[in-house]
C-alpha atoms as a PDB file:
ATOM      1  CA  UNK A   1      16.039 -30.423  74.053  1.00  0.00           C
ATOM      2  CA  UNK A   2      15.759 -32.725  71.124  1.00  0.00           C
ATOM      3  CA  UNK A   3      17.551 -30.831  68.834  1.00  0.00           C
ATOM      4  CA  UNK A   4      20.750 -32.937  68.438  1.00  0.00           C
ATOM      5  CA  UNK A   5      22.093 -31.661  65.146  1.00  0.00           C
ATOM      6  CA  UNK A   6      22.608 -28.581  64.021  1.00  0.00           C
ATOM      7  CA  UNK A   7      23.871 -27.258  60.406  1.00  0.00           C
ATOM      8  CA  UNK A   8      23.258 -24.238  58.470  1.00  0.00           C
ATOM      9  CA  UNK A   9      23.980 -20.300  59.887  1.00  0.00           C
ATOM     10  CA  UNK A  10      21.675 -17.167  59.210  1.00  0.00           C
ATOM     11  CA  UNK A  11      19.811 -14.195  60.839  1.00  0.00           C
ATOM     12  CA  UNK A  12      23.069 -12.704  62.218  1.00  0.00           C
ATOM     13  CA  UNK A  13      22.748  -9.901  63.936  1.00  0.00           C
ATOM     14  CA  UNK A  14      24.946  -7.919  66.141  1.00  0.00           C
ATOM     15  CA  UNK A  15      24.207  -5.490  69.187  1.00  0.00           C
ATOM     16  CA  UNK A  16      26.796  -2.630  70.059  1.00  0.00           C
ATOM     17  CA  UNK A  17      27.769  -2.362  73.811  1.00  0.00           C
ATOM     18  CA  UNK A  18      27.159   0.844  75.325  1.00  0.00           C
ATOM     19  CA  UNK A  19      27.497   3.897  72.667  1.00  0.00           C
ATOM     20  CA  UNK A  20      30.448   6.484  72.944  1.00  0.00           C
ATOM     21  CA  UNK A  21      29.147  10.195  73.622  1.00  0.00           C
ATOM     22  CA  UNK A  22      30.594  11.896  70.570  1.00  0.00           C
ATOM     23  CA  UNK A  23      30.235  15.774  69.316  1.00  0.00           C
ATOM     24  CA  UNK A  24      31.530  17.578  66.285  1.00  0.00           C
ATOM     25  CA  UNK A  25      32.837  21.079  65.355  1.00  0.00           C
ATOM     26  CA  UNK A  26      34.401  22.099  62.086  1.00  0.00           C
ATOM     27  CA  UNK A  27      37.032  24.075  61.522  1.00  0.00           C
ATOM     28  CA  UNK A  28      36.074  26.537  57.842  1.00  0.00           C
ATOM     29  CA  UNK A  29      39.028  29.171  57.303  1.00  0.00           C
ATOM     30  CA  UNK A  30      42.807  28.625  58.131  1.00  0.00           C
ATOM     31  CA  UNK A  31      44.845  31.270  59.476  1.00  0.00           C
ATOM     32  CA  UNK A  32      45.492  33.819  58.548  1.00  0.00           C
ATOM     33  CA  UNK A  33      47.593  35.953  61.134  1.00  0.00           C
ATOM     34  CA  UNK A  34      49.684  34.453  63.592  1.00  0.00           C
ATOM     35  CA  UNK A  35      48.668  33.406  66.903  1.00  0.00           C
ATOM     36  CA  UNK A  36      46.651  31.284  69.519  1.00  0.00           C
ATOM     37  CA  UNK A  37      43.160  29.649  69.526  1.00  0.00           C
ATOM     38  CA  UNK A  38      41.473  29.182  72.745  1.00  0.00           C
ATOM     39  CA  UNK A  39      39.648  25.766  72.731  1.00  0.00           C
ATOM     40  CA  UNK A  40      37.469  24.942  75.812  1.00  0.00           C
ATOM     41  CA  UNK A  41      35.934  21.303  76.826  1.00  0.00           C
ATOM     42  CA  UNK A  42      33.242  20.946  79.290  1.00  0.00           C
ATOM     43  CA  UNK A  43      32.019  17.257  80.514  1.00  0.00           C
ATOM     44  CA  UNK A  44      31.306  15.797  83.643  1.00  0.00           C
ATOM     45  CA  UNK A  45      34.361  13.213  82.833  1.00  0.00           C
ATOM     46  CA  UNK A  46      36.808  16.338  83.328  1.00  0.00           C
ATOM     47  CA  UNK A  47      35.576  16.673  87.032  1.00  0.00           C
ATOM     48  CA  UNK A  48      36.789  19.919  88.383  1.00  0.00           C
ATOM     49  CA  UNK A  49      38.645  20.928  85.469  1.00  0.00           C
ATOM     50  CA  UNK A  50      35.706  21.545  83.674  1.00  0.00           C
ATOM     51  CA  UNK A  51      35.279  23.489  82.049  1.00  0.00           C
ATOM     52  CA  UNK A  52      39.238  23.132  80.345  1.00  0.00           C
ATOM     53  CA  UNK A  53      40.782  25.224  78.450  1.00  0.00           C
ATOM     54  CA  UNK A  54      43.762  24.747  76.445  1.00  0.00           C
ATOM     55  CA  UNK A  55      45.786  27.314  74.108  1.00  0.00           C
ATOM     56  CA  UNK A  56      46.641  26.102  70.510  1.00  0.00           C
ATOM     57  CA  UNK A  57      49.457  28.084  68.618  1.00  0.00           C
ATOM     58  CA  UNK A  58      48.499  28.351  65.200  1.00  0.00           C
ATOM     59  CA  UNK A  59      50.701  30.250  62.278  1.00  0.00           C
ATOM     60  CA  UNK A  60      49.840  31.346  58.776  1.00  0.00           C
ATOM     61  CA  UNK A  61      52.741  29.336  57.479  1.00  0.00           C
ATOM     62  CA  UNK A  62      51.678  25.560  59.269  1.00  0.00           C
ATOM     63  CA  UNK A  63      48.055  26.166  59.803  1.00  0.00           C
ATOM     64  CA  UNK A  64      46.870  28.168  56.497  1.00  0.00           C
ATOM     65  CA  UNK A  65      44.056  25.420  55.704  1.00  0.00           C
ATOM     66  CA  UNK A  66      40.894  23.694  57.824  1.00  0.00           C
ATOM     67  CA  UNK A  67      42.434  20.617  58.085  1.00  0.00           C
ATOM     68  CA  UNK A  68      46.062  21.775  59.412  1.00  0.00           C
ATOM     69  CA  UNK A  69      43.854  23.871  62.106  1.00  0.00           C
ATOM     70  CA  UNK A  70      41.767  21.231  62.682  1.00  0.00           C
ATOM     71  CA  UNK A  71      45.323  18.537  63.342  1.00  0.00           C
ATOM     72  CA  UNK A  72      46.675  20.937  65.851  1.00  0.00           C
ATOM     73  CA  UNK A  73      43.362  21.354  67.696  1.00  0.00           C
ATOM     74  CA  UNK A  74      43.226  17.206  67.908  1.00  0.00           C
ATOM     75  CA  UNK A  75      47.303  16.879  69.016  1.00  0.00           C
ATOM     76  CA  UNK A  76      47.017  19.449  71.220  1.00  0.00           C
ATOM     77  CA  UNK A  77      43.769  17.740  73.000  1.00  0.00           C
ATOM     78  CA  UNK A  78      45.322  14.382  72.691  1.00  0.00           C
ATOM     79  CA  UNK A  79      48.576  15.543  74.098  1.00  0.00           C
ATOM     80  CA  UNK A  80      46.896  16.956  77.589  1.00  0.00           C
ATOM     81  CA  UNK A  81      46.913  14.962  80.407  1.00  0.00           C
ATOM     82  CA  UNK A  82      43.340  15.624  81.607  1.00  0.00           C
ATOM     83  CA  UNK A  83      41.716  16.010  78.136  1.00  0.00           C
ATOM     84  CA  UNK A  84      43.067  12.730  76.718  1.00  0.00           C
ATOM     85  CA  UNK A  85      42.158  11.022  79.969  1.00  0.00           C
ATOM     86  CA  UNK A  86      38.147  11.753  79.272  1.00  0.00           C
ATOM     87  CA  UNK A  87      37.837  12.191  74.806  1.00  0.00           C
ATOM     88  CA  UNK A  88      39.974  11.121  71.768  1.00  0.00           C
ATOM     89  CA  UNK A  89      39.901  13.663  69.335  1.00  0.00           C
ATOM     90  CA  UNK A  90      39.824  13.124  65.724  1.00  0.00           C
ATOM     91  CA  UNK A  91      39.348  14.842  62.772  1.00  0.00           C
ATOM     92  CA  UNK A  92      39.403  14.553  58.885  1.00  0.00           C
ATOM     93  CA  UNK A  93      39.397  17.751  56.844  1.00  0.00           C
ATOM     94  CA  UNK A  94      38.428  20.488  58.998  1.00  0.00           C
ATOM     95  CA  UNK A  95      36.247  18.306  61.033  1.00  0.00           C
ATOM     96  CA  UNK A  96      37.243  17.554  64.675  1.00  0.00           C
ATOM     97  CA  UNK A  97      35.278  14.697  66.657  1.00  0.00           C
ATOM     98  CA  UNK A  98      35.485  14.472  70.241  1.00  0.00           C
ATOM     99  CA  UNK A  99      34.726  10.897  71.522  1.00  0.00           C
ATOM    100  CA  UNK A 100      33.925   9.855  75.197  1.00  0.00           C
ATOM    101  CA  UNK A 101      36.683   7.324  76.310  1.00  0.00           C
ATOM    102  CA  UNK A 102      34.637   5.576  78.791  1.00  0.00           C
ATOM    103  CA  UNK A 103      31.170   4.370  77.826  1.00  0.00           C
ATOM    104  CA  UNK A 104      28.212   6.724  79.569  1.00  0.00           C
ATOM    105  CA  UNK A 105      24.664   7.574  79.838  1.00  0.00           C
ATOM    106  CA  UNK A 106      24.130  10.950  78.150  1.00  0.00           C
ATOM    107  CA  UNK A 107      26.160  13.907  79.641  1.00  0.00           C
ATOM    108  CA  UNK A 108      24.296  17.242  78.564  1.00  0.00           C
ATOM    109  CA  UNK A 109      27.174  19.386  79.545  1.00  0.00           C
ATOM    110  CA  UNK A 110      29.448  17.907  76.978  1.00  0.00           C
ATOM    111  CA  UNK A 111      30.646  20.337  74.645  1.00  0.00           C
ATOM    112  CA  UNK A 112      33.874  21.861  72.958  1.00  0.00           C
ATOM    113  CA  UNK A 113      33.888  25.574  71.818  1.00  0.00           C
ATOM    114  CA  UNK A 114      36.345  27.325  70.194  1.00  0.00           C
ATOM    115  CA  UNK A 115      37.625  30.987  70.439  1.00  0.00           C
ATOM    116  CA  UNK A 116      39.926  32.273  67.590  1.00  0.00           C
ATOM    117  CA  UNK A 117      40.685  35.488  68.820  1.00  0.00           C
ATOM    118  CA  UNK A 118      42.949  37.643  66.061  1.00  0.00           C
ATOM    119  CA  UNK A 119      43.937  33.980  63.793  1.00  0.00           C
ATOM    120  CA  UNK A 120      40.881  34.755  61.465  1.00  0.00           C
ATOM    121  CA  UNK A 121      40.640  31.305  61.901  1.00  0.00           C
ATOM    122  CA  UNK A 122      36.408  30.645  61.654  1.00  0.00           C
ATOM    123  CA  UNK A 123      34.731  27.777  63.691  1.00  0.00           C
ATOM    124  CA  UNK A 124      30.870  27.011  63.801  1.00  0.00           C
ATOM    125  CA  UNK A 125      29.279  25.525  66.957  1.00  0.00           C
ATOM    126  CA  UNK A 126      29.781  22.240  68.346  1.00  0.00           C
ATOM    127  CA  UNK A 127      27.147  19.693  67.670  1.00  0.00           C
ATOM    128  CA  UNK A 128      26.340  15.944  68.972  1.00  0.00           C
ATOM    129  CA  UNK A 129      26.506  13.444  66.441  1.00  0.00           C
ATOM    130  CA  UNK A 130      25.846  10.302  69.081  1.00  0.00           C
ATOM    131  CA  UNK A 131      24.371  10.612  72.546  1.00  0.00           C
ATOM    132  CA  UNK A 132      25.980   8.291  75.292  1.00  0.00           C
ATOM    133  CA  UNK A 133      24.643   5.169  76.582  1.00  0.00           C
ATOM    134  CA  UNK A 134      25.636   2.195  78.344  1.00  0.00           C
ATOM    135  CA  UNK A 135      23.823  -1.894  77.893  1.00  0.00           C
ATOM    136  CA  UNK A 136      23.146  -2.955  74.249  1.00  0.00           C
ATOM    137  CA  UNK A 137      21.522  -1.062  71.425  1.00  0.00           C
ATOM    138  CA  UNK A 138      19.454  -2.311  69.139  1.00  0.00           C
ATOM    139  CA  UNK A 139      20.548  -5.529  67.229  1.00  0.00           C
ATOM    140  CA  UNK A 140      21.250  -5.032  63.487  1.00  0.00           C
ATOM    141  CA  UNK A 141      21.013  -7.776  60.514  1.00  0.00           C
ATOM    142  CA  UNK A 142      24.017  -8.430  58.808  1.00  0.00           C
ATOM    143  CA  UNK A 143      23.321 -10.544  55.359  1.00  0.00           C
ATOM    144  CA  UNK A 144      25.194 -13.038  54.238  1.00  0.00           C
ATOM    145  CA  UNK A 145      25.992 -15.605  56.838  1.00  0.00           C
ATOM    146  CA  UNK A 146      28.694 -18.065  55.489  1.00  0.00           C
ATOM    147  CA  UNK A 147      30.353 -19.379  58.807  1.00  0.00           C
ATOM    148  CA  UNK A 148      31.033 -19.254  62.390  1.00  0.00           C
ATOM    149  CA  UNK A 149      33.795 -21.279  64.139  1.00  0.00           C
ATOM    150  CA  UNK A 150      34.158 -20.748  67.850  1.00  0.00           C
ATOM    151  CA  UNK A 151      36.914 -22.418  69.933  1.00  0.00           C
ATOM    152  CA  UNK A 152      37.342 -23.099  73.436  1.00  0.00           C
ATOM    153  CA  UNK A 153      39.601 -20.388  75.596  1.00  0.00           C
ATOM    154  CA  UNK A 154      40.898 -21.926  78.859  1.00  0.00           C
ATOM    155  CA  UNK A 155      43.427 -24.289  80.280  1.00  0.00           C
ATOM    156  CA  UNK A 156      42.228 -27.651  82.107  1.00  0.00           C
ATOM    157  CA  UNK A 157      44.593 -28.415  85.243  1.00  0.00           C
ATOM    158  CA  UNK A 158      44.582 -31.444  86.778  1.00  0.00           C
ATOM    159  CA  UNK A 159      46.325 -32.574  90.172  1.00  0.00           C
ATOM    160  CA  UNK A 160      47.348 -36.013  90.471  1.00  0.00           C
ATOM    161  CA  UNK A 161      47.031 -37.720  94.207  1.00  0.00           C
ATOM    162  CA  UNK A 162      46.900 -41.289  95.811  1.00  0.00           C
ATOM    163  CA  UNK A 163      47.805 -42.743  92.315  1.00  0.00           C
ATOM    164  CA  UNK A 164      44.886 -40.856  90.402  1.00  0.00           C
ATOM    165  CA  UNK A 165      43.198 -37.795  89.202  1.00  0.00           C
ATOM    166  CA  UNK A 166      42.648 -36.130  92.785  1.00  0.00           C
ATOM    167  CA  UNK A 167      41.599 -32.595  91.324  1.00  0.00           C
ATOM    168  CA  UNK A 168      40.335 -31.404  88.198  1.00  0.00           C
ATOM    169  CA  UNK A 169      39.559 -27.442  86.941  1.00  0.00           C
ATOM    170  CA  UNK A 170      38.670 -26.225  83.847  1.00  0.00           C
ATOM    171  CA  UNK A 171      38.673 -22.151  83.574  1.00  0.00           C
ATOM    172  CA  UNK A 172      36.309 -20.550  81.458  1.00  0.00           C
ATOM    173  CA  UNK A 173      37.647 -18.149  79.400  1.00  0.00           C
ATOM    174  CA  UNK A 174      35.261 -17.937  76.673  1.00  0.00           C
ATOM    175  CA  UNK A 175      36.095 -18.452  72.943  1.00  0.00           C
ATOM    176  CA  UNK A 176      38.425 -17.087  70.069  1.00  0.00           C
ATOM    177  CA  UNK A 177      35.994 -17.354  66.644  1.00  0.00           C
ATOM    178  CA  UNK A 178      36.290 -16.459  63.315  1.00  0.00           C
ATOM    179  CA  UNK A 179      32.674 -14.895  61.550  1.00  0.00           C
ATOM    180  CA  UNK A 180      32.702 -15.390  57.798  1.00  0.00           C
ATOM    181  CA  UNK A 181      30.254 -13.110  55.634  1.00  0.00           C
ATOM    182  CA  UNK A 182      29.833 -12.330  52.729  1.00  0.00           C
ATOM    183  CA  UNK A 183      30.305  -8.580  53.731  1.00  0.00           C
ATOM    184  CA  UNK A 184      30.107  -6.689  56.463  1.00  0.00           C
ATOM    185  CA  UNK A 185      28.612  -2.853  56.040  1.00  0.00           C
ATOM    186  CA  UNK A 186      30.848   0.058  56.234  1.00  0.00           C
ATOM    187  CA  UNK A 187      28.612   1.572  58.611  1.00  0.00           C
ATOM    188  CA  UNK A 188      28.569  -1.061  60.873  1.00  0.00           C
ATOM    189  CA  UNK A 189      32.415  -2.024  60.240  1.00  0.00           C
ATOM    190  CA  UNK A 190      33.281   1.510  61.152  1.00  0.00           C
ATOM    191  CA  UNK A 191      31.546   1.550  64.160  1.00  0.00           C
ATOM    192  CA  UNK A 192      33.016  -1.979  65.191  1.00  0.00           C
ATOM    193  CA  UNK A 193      36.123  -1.323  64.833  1.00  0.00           C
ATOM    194  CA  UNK A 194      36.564   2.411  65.718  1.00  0.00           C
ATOM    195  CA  UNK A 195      36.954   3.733  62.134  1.00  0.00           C
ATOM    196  CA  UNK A 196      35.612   7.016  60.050  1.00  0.00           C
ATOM    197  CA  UNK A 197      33.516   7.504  57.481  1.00  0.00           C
ATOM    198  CA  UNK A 198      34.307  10.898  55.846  1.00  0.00           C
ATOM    199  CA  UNK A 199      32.412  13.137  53.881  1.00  0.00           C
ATOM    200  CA  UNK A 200      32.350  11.360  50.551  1.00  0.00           C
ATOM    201  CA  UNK A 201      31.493   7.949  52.268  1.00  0.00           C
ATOM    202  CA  UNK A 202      35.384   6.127  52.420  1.00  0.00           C
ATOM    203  CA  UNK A 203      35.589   4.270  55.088  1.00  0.00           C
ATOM    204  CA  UNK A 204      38.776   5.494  56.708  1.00  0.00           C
ATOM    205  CA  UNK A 205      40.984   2.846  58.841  1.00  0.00           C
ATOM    206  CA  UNK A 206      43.260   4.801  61.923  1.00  0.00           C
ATOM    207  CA  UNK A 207      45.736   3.747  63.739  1.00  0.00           C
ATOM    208  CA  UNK A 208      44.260   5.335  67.170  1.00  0.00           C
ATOM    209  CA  UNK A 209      41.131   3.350  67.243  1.00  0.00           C
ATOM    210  CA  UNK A 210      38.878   1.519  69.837  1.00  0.00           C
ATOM    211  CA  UNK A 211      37.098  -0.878  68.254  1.00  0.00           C
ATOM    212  CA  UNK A 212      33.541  -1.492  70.248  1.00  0.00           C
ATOM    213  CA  UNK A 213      32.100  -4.526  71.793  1.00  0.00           C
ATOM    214  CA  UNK A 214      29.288  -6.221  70.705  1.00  0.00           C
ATOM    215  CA  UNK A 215      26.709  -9.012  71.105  1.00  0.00           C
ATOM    216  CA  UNK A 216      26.567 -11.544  68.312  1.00  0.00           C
ATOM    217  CA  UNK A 217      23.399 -13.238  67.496  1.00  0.00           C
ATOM    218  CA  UNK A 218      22.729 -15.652  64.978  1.00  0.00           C
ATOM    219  CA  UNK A 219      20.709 -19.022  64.148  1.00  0.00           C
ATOM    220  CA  UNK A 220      21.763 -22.135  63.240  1.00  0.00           C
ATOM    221  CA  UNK A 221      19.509 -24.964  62.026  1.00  0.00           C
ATOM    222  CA  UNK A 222      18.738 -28.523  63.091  1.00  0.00           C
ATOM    223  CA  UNK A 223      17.427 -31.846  63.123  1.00  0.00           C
ATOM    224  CA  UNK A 224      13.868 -30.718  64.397  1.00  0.00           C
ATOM    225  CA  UNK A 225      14.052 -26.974  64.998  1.00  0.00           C
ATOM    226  CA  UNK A 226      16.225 -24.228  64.704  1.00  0.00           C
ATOM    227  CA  UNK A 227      17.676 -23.085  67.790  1.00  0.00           C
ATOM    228  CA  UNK A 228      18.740 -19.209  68.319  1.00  0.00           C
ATOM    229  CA  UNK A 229      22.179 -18.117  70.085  1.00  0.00           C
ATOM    230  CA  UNK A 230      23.618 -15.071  71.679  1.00  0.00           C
ATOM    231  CA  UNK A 231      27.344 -14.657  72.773  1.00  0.00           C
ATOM    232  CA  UNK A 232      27.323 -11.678  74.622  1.00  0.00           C
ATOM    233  CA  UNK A 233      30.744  -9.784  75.388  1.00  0.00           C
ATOM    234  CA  UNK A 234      32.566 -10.018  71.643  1.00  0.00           C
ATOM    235  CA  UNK A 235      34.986  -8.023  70.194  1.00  0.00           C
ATOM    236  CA  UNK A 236      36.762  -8.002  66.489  1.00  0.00           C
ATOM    237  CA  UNK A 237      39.876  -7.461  65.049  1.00  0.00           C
ATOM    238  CA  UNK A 238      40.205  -5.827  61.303  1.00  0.00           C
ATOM    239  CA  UNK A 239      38.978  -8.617  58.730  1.00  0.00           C
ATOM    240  CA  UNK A 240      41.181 -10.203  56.503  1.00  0.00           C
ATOM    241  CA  UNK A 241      39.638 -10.082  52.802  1.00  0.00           C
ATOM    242  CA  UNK A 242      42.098 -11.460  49.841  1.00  0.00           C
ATOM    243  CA  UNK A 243      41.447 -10.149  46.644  1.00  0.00           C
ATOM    244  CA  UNK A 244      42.097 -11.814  43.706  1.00  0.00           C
ATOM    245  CA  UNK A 245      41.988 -11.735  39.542  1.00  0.00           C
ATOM    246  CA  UNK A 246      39.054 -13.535  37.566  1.00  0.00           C
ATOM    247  CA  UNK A 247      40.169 -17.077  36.402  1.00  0.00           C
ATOM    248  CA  UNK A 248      37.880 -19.359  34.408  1.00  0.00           C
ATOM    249  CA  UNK A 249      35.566 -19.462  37.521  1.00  0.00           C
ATOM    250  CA  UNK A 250      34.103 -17.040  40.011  1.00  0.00           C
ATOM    251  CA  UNK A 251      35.115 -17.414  43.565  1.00  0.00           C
ATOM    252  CA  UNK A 252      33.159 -14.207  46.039  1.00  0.00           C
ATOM    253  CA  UNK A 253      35.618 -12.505  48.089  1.00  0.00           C
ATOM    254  CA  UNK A 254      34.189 -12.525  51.750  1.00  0.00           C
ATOM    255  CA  UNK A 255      34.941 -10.622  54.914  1.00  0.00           C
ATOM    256  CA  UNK A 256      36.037 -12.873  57.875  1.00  0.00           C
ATOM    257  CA  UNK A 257      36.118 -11.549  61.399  1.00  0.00           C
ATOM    258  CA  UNK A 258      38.505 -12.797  64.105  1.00  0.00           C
ATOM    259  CA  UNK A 259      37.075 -12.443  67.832  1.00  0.00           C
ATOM    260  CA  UNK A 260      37.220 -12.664  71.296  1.00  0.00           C
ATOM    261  CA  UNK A 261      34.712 -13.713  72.945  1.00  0.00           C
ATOM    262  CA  UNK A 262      35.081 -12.816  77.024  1.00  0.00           C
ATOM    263  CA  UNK A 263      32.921 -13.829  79.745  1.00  0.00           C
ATOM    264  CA  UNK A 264      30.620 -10.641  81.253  1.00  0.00           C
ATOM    265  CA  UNK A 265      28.947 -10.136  84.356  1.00  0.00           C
ATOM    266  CA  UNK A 266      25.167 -10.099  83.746  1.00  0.00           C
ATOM    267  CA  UNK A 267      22.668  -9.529  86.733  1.00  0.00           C
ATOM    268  CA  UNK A 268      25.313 -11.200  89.104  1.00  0.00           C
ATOM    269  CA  UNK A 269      26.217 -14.128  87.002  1.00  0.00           C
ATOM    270  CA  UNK A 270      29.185 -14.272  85.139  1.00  0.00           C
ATOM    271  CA  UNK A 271      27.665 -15.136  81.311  1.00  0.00           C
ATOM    272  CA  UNK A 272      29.092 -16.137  78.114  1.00  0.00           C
ATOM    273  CA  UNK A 273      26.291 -16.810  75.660  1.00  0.00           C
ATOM    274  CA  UNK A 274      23.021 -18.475  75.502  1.00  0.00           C
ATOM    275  CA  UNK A 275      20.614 -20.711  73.188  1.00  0.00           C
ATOM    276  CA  UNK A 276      17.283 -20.759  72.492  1.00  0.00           C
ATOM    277  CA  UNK A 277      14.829 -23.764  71.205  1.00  0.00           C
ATOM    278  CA  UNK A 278      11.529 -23.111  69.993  1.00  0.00           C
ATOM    279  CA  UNK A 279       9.138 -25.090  72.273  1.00  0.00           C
ATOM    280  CA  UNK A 280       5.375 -25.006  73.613  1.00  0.00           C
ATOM    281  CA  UNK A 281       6.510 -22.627  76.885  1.00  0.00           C
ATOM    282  CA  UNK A 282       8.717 -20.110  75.212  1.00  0.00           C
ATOM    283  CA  UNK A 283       7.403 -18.953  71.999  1.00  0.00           C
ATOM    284  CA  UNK A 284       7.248 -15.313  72.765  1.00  0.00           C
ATOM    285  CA  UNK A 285      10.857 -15.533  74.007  1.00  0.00           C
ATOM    286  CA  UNK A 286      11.492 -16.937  70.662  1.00  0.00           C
ATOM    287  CA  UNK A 287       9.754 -14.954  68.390  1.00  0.00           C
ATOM    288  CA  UNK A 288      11.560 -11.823  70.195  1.00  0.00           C
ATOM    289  CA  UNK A 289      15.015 -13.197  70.585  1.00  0.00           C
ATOM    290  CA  UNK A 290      16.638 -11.048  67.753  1.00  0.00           C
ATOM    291  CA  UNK A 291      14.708  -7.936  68.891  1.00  0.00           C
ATOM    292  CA  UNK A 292      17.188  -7.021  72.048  1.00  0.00           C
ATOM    293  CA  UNK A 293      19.474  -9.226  73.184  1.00  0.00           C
ATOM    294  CA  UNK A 294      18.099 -11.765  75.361  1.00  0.00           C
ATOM    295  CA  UNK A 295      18.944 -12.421  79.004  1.00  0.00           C
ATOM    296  CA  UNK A 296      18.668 -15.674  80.807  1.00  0.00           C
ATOM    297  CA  UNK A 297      15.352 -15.418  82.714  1.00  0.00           C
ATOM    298  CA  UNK A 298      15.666 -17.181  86.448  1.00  0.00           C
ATOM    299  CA  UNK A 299      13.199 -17.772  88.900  1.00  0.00           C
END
């Protein structure tokens, strides 16, 4: 490789890891006589207790609206043993989101249903919103590349004997970074970290969430070409922004992600990122590397 300097950051993209199963149901009319709803979960995650159900006492006094229905649907889910081991349920008005703990291919029998019997309480039918899958989606661009700043993770131990260094062992633990853009999407911010969008478009933050893991890709330039990285196993924490008044100048406001960056088994090699040069022999490797995220290729 002749590249021997590198400067400059853009084409970021990142990559989810594996995609939650996820379905929704909404919850339209409150109650209006006192009672019990009848909510039943099916999924291959509950095993033999599929399909589950589990009785919700509702009242015209604490459960008049959608959204109060809709809370004691989600505690009542969250609060079972067996249901809380397989979703997390969630909700914002009347609408209740069950999400897959554990990352899945596709299960067709997931589904909640609810029965209202004499509440007048009024339901519609369960939908999916995201199938499950496991490995990386697609990558998406995020604009506005202003820094990345890895660090080393990992101790260095070394043993002294016969009046020198007799051992030496460095563990690789990956890195701790910080990504600096100019902004990072709600949509995709919401789906890193775990939060909700709600009907009007806020992005909501919640206490409960699990943020998602991700590859980060990016390109950085150099001295003769520009070479192309991956990092494959990251994860972030909620960005610190700092807002501040208008002085005589202008300074942008940017988002800056702290992560973890963890070594991952890939193909039966433990992997923490990779780069890419553009030469003669790899050009369609190249040319594709921010198409899917790329995987070391060994004869």
């Amino acid at each position: 490789m002749g590249n021997k300097i590198t400067y400059g950051l853009k084409n970021v993209y990142i990559a989810f890891k594996g995609v939650a199963q996820a379905h929704t149901i909404t919850v339209t009319k409150g109650c209006e006589l006192d009672g019990e709803l009848t909510v039943t979960l099916t999924a291959a995650a509950l095993g033999d207790a599929s399909p589950l159900e589990l009785t919700v006492p509702v009242s015209t006094e604490s459960h008049g609206t959608p959204s109060q229905v809709a809370s004691a649907i989600c505690n009542v889910i969250n609060n079972n043993a067996t249901a809380s081991a397989a979703f997390r349920a969630v909700h914002l008005a009347g609408k209740i989101t069950i999400i897959a703990k554990v990352v899945a291919e596709n299960d067709p029998t997931m589904n909640i249903a609810v029965e209202p019997s004499t509440t007048e309480v009024t339901v519609g039918d369960a939908s999916a919103v995201t199938a499950g899958a496991t490995g990386w989606g697609t990558p998406q661009a995020i604009p506005g590349a202003v820094k990345f700043t890895p660090s080393i993770a990992g101790d260095e131990t070394n043993f002294y004997a016969d009046n020198g260094l007799y051992f030496n062992c460095v563990a690789n633990n990956g890195y701790t970074a910080d990504l600096e853009m100019a902004n990072v999407s709600d949509a995709i911010l919401s789906e890193m970290l775990g939060w909700l969008i709600d009907d009007n478009g806020a992005i909501v933050e919640i206490t409960d969430a699990t943020p998602k893991k991700f590859a980060l890709m990016g390109q950085v330039e150099g001295d003769s070409k520009a070479r192309r990285f991956v990092y494959y196993d990251c994860q972030a924490s909620r960005p610190a922004k700092e807002h501040a008044t208008k002085e005589e100048s202008i300074t942008p406001a940017t988002d800056v992600l702290n992560l973890i960056i963890s070594p991952v088994e890939i193909d039966e090699r433990t992997l923490v990122r990779s780069e890419l040069e553009l030469s003669d022999d790899n050009t369609t490797a190249y040319n594709a590397f921010f198409e899917s995220v790329y995987v070391p290729v060994v004869s």
